[in-house]
Protein backbone atom coordinates (compact mmCIF):
# COMPACT_ATOMS: atom_id res chain seq x y z
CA UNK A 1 12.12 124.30 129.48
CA UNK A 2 15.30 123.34 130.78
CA UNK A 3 17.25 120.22 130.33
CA UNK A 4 17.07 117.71 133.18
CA UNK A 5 20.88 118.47 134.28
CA UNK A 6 20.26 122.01 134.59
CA UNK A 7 17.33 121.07 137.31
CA UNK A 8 19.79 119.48 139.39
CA UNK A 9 21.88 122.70 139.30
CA UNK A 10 22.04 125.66 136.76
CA UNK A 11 24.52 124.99 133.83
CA UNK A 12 27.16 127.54 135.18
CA UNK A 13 30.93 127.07 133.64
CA UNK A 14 32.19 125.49 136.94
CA UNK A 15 29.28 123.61 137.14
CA UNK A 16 30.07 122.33 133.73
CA UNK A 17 33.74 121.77 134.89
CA UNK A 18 32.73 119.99 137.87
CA UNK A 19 30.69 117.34 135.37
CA UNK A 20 33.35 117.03 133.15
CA UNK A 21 35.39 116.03 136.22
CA UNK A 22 32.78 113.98 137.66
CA UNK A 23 32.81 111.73 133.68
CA UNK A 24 36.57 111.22 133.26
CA UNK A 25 36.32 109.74 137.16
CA UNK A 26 33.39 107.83 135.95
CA UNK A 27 34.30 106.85 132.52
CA UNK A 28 36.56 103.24 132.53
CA UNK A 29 39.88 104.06 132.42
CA UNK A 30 40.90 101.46 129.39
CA UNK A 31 38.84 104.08 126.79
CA UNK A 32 41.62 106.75 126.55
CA UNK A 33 38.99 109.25 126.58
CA UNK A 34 39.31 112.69 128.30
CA UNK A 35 36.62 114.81 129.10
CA UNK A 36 36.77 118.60 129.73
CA UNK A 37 34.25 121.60 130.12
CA UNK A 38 34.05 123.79 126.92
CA UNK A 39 33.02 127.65 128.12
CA UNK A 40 29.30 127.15 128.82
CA UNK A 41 28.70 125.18 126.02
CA UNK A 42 29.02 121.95 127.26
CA UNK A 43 31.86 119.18 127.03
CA UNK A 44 34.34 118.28 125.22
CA UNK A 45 35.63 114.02 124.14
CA UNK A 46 39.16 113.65 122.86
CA UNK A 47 40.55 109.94 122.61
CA UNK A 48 43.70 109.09 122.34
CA UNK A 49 44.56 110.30 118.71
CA UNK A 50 42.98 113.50 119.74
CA UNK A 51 40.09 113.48 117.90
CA UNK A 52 37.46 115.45 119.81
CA UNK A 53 33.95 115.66 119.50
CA UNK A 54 31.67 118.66 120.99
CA UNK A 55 28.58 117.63 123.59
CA UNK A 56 26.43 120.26 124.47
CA UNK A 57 24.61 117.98 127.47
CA UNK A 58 25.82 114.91 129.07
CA UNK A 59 23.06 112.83 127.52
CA UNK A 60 24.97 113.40 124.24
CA UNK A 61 28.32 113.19 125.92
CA UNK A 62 27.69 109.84 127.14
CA UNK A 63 26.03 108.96 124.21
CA UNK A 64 30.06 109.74 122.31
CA UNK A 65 31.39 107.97 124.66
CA UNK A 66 29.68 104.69 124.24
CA UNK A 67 30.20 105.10 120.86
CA UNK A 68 34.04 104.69 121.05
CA UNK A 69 32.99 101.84 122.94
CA UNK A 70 33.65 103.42 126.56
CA UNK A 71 31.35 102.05 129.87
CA UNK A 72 30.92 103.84 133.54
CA UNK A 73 33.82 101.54 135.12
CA UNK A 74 32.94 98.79 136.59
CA UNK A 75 29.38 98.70 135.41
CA UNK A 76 27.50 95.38 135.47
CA UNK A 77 23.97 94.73 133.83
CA UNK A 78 21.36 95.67 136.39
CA UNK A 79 19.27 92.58 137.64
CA UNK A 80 17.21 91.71 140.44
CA UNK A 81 13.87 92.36 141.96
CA UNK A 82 11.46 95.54 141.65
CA UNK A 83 12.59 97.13 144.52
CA UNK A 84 13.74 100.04 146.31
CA UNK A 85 16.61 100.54 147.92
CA UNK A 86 17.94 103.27 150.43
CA UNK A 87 21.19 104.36 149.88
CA UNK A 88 23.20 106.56 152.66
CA UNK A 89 25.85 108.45 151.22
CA UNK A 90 29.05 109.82 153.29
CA UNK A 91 29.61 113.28 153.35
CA UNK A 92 26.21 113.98 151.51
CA UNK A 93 25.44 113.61 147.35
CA UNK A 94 26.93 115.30 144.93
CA UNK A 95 24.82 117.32 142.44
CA UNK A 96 27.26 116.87 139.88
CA UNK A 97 28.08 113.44 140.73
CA UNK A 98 24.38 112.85 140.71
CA UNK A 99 23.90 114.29 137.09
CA UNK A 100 27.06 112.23 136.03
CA UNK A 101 25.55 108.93 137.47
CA UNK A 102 21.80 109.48 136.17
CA UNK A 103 23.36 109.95 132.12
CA UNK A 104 25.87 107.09 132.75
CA UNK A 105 23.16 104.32 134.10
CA UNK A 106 20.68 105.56 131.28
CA UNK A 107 23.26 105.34 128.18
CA UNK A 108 24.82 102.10 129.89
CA UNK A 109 21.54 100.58 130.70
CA UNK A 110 19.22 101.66 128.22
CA UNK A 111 16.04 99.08 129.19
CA UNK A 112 16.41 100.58 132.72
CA UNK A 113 13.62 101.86 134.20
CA UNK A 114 14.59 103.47 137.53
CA UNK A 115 13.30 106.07 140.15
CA UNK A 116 16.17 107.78 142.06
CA UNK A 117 14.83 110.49 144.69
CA UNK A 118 17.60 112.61 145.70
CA UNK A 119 17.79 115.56 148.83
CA UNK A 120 19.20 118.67 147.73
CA UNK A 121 20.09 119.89 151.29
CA UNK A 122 22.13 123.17 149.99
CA UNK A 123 18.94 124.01 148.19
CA UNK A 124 16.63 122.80 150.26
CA UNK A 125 14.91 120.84 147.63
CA UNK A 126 13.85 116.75 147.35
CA UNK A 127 14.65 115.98 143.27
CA UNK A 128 13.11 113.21 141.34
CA UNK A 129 14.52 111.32 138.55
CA UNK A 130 13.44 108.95 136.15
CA UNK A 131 15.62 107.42 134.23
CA UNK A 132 13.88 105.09 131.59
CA UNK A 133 13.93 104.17 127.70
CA UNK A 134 17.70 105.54 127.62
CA UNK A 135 16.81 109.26 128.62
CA UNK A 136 16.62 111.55 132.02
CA UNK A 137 14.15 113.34 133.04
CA UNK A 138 13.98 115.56 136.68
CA UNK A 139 11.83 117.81 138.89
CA UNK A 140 11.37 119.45 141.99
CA UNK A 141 9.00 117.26 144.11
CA UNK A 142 9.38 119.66 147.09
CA UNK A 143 11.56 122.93 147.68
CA UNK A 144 12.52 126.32 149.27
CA UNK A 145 8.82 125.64 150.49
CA UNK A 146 10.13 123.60 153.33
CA UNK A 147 10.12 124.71 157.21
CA UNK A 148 13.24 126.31 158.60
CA UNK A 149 13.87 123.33 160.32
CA UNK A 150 14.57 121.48 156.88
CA UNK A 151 11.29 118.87 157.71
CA UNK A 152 9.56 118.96 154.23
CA UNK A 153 6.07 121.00 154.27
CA UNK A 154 3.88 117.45 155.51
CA UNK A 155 6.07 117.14 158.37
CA UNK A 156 7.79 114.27 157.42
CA UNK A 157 12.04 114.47 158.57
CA UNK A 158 14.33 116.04 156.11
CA UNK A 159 15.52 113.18 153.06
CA UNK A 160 19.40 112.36 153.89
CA UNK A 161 19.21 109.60 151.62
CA UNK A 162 19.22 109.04 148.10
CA UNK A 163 16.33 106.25 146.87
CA UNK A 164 16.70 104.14 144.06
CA UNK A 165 13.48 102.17 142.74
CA UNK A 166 13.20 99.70 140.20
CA UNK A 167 14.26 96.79 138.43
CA UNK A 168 17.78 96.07 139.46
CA UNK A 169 17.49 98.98 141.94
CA UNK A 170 20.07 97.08 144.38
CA UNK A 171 22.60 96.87 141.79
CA UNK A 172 22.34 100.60 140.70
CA UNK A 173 23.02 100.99 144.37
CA UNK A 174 25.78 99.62 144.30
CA UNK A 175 27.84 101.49 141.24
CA UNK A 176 26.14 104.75 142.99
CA UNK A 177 27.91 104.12 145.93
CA UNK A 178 31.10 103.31 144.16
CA UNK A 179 30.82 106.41 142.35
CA UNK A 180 30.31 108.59 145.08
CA UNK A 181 33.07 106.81 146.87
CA UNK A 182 35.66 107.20 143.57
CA UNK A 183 34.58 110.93 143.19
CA UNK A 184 34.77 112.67 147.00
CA UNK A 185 38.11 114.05 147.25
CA UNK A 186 41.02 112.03 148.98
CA UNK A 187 40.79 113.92 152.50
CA UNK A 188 36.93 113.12 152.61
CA UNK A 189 37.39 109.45 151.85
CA UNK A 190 38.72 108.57 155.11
């Protein structure tokens, strides 16, 4: 069975690169932790001393990271109504991003309980995640069985944005957005 990272996109080295990215962007910049891809087994966390530590999934490489006391940056506690909230994303989601964001709220927010229903346009696919308890878990709900037109197979238009539902779903919006925003590249942010 794979792990729910590798459903959002097989665990190929510069897929693993891109994550490793996608943390140190992520990861509040006060820690003095850096992040890199190790082969294709997974990450490695150095701090400042340059001790490192080997994470063969983000789960566990966020789970490091909190241990040296590091957050997402700028995370607040997630509050508000059971809800759910659309969120439109410039430019499209990020798989990696995505992957990045789902490990981060779970390890940051560990009483969470949140549904996050993502379009995979590139692979034609609609994702769900649940991220509750302090773990990630992620399917298919629908894929390549969707009409040329990218509708899904009921007919309904294609997803083109991400949905967030749950407890404090507004303000897991929000640091998804300011993710997304912090890791499109510096051409696509204007």
């Amino acid at each position: 069975m794979p792990r729910w990272e590798d459903v959002l996109a097989p665990p190929a080295r510069s897929v693993l690169a891109d994550r490793a990215a996608r943390t140190g962007q992520l990861l509040d910049p006060g820690s003095g932790l850096r992040v890199r891809s190790w082969l294709s087994a997974g990450y490695l966390l150095s701090d400042r001393v340059g001790r490192t530590v080997h994470a063969a999934d983000l789960d566990t490489l966020w789970r490091a990271a909190a241990e040296r006391g590091a957050r997402p940056e700028g995370w607040r506690p997630l509050r508000g109504a059971d809800t759910t909230v659309s969120v439109e994303l410039p430019g499209g989601w990020d798989l990696a991003a995505a992957a990045v964001w789902c490990a981060a709220a779970a390890r940051a927010a560990p009483d969470a309980s949140l549904r996050v229903t993502l379009p995979d346009r590139a692979g034609d696919r609609v994702l769900g995640i649940t991220i509750a308890s302090g773990a990630v878990r992620a399917t298919v709900l629908h894929g390549p069985g969707s009409s040329p037109d990218g509708s899904a197979p009921d007919g309904r238009a294609p997803m083109s944005a991400v949905l967030i539902s749950g407890t404090g779903a507004a303000d897991a919006a929000r640091h998804l957005r300011g993710h997304h925003d912090m890791t499109r590249a510096p051409a696509d942010r204007g």
